[in-house]
C-alpha atoms as a PDB file:
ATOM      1  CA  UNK A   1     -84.867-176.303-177.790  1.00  0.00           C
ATOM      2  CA  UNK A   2     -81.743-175.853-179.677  1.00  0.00           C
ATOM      3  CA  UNK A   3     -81.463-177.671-183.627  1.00  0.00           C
ATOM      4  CA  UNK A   4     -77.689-178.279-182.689  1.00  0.00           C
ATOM      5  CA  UNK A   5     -77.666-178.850-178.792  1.00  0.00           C
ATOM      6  CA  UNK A   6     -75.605-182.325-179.199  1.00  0.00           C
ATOM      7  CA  UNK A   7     -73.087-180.632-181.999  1.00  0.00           C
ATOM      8  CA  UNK A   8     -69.901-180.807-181.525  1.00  0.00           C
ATOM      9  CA  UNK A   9     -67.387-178.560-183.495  1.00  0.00           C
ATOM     10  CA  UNK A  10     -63.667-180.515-184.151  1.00  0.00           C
ATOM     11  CA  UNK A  11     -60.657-179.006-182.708  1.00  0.00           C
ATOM     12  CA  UNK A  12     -58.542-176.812-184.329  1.00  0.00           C
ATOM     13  CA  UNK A  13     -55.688-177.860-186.133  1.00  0.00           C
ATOM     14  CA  UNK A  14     -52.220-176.337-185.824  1.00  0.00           C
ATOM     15  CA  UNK A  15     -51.458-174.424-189.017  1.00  0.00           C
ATOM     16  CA  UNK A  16     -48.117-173.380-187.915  1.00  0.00           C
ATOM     17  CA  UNK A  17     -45.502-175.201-191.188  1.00  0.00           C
ATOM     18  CA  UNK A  18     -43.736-178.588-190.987  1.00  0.00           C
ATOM     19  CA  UNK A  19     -40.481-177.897-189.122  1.00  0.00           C
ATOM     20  CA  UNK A  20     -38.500-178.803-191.874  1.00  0.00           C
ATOM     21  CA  UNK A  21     -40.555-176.822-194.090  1.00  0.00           C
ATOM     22  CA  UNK A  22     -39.276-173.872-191.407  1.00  0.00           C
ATOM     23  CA  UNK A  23     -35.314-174.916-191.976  1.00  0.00           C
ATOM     24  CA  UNK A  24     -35.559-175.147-194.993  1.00  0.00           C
ATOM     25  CA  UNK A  25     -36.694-171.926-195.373  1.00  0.00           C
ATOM     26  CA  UNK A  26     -33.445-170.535-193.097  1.00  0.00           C
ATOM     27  CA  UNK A  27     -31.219-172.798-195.246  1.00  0.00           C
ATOM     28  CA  UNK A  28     -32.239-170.765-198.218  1.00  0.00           C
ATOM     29  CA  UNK A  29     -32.047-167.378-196.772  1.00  0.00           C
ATOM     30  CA  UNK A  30     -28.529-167.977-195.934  1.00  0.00           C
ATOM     31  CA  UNK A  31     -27.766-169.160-199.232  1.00  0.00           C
ATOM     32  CA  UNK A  32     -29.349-166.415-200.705  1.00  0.00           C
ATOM     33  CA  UNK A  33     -27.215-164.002-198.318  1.00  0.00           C
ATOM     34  CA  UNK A  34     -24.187-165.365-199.213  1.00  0.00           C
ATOM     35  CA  UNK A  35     -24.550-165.845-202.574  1.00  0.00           C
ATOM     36  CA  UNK A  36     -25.489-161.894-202.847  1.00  0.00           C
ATOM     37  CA  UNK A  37     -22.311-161.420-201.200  1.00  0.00           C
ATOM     38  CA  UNK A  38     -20.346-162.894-203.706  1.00  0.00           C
ATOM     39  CA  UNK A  39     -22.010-161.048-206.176  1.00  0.00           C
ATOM     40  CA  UNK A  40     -21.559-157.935-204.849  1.00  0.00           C
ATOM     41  CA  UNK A  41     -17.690-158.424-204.353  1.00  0.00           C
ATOM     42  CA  UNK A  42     -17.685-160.029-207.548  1.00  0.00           C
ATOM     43  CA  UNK A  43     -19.487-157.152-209.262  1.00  0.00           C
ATOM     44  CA  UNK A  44     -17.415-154.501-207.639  1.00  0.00           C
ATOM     45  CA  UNK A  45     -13.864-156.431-207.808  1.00  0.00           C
ATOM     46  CA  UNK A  46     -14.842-156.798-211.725  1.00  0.00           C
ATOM     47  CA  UNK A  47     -15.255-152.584-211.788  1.00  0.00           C
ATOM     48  CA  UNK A  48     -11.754-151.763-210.290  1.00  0.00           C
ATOM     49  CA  UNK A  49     -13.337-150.870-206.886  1.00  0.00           C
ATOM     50  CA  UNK A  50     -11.037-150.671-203.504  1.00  0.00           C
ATOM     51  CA  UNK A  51     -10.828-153.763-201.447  1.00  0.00           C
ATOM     52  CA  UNK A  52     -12.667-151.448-198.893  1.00  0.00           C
ATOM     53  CA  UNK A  53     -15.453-150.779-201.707  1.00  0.00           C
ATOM     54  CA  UNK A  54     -16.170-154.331-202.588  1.00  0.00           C
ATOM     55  CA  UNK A  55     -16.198-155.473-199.244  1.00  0.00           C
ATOM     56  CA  UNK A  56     -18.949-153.215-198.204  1.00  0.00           C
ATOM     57  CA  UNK A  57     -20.967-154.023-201.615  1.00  0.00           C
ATOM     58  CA  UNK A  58     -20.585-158.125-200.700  1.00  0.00           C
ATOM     59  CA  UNK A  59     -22.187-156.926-197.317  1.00  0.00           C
ATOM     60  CA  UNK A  60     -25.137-155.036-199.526  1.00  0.00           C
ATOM     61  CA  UNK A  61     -25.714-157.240-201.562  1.00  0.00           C
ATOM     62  CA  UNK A  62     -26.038-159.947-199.142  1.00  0.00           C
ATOM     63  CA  UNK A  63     -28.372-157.705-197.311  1.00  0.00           C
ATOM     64  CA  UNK A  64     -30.338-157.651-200.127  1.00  0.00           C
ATOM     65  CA  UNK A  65     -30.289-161.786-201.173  1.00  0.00           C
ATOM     66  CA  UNK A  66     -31.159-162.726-198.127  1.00  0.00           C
ATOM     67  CA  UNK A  67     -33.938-160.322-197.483  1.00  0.00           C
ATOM     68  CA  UNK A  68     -35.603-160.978-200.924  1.00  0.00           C
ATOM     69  CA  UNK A  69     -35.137-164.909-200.270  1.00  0.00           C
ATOM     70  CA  UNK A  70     -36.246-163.961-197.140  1.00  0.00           C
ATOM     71  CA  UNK A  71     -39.808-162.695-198.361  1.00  0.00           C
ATOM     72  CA  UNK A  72     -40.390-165.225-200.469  1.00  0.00           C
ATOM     73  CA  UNK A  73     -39.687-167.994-197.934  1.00  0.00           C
ATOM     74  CA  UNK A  74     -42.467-165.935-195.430  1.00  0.00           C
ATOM     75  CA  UNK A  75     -44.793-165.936-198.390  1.00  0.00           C
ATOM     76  CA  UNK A  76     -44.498-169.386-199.273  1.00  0.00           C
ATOM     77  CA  UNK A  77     -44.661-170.819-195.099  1.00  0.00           C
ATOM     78  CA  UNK A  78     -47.642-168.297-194.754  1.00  0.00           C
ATOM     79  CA  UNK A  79     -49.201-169.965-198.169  1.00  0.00           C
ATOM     80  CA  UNK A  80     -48.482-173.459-196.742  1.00  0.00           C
ATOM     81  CA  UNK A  81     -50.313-172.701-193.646  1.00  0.00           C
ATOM     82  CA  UNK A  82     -53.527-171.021-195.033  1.00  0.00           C
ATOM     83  CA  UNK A  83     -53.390-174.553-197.579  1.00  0.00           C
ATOM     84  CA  UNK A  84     -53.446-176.539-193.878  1.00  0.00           C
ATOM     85  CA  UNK A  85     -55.654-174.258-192.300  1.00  0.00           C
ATOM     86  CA  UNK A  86     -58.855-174.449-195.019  1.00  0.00           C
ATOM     87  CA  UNK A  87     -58.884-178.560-195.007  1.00  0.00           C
ATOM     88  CA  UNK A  88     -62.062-180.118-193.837  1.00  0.00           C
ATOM     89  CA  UNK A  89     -61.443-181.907-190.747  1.00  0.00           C
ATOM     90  CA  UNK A  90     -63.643-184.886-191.831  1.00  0.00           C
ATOM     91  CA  UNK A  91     -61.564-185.534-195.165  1.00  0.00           C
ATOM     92  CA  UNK A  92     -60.208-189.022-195.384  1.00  0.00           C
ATOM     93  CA  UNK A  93     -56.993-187.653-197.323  1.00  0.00           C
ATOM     94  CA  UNK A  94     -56.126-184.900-194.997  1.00  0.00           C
ATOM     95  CA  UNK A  95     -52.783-185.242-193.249  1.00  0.00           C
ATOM     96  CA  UNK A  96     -52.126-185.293-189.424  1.00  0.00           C
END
């Protein structure tokens, strides 16, 4: 005979972040983008560069806000669902 023949494990619960943790998230790696963009112009407008110049450092530099927002926003969602994931499914303060 089995010790746990009547056990019954809970269900899994979805991990996957709060949707508004999600556009949030997108809402900051646009803001990041375009504020790199203005930096960039700014930064190369401020150096004497051609208009041709600091338009294509706005576009680098927005590259590179919104991809380093964009990293931290993947760490932090992935963060928030290993902190959902590792609740006990029995605890009276856990959210649904």
């Amino acid at each position: 005979m089995l010790p746990f023949k009547n056990f019954v494990a809970p269900e899994p619960r979805a991990t996957e972040p709060p949707t508004q943790a999600r556009w949030l998230a997108f809402a900051g790696i646009i803001v990041g983008g375009l504020l790199g963009g203005m930096i960039g112009y700014g930064t190369a407008d401020l150096l004497g560069a051609q208009p041709w110049l600091a338009a294509l450092a706005a576009v680098a530099f927005a590259i590179g806000g919104a991809s380093g927002v964009g990293i931290v926003a993947q760490l932090t969602l992935r963060a928030m669902n290993e902190w959902r994931a590792v609740q006990h499914p029995e605890d009276p303060r856990r959210r649904s």
